[in-house]
PDB file of N, CA and C in Angstrom:
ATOM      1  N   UNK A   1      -7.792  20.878   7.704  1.00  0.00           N
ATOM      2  CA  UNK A   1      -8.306  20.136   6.552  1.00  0.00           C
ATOM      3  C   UNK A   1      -7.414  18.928   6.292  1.00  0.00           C
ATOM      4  N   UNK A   2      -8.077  17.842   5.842  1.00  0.00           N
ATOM      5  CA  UNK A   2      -7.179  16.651   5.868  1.00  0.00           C
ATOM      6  C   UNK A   2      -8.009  15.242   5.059  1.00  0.00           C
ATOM      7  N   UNK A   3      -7.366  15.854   3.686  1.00  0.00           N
ATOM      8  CA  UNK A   3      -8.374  14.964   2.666  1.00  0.00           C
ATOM      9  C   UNK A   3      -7.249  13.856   2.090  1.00  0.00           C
ATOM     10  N   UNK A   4      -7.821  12.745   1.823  1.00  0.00           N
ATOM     11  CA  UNK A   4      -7.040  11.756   0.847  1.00  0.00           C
ATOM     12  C   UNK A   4      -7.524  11.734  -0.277  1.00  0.00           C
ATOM     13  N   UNK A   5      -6.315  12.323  -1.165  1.00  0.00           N
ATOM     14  CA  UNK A   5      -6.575  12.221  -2.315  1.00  0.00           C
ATOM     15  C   UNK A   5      -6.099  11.619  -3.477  1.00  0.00           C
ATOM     16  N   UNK A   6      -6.221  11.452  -3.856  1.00  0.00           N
ATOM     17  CA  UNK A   6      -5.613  10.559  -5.298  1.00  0.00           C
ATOM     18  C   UNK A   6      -5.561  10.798  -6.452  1.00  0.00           C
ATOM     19  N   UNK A   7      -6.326  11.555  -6.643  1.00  0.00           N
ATOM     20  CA  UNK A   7      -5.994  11.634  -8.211  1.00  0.00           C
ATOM     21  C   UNK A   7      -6.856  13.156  -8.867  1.00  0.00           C
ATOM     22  N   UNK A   8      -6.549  13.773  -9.780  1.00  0.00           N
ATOM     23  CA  UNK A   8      -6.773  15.052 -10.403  1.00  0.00           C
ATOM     24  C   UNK A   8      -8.721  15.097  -9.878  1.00  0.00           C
ATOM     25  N   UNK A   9      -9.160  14.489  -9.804  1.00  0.00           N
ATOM     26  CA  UNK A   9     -10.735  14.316 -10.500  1.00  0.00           C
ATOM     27  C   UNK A   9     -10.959  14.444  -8.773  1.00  0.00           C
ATOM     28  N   UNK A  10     -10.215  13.817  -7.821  1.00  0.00           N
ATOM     29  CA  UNK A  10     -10.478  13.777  -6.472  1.00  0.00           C
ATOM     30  C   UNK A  10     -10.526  15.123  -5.837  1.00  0.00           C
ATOM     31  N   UNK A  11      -9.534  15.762  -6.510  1.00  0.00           N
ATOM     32  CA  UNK A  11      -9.178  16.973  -6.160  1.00  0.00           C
ATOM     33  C   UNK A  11     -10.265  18.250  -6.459  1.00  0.00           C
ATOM     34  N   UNK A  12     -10.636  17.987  -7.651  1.00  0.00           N
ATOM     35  CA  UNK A  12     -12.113  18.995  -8.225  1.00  0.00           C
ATOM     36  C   UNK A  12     -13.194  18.105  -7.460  1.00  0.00           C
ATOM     37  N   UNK A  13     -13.339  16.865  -6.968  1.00  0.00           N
ATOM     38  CA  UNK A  13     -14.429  16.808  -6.280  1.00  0.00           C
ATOM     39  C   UNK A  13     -14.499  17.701  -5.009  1.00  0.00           C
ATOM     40  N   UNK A  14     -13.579  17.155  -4.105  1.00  0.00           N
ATOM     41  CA  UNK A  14     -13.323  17.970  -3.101  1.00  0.00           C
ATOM     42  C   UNK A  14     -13.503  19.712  -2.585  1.00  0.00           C
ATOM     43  N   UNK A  15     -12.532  20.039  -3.926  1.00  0.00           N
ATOM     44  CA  UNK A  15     -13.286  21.662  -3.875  1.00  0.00           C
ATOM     45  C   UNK A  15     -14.885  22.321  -4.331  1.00  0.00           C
ATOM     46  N   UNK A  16     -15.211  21.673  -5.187  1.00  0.00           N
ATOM     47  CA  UNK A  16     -16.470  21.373  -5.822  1.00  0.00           C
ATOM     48  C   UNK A  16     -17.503  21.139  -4.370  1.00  0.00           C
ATOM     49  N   UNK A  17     -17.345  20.070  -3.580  1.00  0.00           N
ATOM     50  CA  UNK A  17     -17.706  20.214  -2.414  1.00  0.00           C
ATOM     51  C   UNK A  17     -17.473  21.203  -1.551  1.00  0.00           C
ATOM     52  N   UNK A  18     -16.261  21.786  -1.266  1.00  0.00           N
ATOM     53  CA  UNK A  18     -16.525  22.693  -0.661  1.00  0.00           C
ATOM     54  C   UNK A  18     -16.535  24.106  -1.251  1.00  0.00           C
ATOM     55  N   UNK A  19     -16.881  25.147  -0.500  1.00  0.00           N
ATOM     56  CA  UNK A  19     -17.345  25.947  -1.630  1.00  0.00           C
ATOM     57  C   UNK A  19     -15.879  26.652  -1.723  1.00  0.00           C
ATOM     58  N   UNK A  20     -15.697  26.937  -3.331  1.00  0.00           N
ATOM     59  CA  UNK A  20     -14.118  27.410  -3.405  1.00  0.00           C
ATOM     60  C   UNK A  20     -14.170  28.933  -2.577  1.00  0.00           C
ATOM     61  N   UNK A  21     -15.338  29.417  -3.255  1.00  0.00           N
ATOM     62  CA  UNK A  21     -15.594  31.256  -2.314  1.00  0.00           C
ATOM     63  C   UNK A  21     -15.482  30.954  -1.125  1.00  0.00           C
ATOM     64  N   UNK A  22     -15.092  30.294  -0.406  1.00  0.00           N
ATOM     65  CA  UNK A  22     -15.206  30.371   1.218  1.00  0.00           C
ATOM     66  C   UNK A  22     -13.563  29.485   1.457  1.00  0.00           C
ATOM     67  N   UNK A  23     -12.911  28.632   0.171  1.00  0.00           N
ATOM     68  CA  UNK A  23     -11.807  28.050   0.833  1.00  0.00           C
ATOM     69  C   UNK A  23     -11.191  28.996   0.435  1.00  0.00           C
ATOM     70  N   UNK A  24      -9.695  29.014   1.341  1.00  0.00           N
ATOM     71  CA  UNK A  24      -8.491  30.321   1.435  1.00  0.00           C
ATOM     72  C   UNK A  24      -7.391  29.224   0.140  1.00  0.00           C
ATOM     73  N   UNK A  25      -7.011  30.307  -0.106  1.00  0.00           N
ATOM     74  CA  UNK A  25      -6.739  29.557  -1.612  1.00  0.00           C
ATOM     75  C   UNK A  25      -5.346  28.800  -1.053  1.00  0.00           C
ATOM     76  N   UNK A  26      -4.643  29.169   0.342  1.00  0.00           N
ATOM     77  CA  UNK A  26      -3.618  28.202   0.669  1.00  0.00           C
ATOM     78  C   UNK A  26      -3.840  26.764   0.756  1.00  0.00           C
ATOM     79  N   UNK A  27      -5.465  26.863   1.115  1.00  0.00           N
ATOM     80  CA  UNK A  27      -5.996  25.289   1.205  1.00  0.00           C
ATOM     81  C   UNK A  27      -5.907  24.534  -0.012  1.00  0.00           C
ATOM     82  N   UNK A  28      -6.464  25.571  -1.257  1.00  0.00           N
ATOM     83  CA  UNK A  28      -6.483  24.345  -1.936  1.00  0.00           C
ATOM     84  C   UNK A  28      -5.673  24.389  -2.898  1.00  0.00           C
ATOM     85  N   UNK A  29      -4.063  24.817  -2.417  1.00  0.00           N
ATOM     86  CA  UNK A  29      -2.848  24.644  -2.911  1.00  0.00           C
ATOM     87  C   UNK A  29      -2.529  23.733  -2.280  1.00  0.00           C
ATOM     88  N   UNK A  30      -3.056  23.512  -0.786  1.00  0.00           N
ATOM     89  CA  UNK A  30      -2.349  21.955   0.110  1.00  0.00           C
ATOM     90  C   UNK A  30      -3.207  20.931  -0.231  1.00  0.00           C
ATOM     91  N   UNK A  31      -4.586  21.211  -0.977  1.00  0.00           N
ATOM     92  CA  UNK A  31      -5.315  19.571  -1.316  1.00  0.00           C
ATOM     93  C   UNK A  31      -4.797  19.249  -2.477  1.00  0.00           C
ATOM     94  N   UNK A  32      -3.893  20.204  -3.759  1.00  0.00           N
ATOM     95  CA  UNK A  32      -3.663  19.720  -4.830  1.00  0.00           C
ATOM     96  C   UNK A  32      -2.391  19.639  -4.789  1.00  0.00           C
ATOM     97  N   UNK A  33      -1.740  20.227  -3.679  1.00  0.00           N
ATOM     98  CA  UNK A  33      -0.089  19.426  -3.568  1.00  0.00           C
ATOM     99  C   UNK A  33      -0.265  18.056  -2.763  1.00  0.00           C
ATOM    100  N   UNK A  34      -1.563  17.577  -1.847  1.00  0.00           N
ATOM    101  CA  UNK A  34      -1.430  16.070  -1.634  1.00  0.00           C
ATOM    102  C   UNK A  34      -1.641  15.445  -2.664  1.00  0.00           C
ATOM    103  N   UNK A  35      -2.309  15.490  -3.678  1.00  0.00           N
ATOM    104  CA  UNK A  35      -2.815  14.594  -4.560  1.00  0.00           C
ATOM    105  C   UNK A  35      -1.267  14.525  -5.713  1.00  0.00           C
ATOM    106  N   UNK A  36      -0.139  15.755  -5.993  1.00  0.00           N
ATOM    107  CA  UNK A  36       0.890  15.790  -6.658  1.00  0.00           C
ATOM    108  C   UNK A  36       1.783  16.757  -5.698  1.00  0.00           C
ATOM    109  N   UNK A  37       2.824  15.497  -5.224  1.00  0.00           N
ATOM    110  CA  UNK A  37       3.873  16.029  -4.330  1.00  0.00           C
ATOM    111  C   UNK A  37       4.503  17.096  -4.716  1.00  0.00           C
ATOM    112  N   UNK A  38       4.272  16.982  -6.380  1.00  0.00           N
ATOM    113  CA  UNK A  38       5.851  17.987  -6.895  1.00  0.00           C
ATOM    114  C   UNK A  38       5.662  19.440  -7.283  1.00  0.00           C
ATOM    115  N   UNK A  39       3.524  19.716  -7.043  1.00  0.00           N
ATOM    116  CA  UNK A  39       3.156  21.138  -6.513  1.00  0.00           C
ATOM    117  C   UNK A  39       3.552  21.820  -5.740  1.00  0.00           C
ATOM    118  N   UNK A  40       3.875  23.297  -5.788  1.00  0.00           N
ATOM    119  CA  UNK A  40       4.396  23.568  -4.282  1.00  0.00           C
ATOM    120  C   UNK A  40       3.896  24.779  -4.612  1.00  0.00           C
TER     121      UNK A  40
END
């Protein structure tokens, strides 16, 4: 997976697109630590 993101709203689009029941929740700890580095 390999999204550019930018900003909070990018981030709920993204999962919103994909379906959260099917993403592994490590994923979308790594799409909302690109969008804020200082997530971990």
């Amino acid at each position: 997976m390999s999204f550019k993101i930018t900003t909070l709203d990018d981030v709920l689009d993204t999962v919103m697109m994909e379906n959260p029941k099917e993403m592994e929740l490590e994923e979308i700890i790594e799409v909302i630590g690109q969008a804020n580095p200082i997530v971990k």
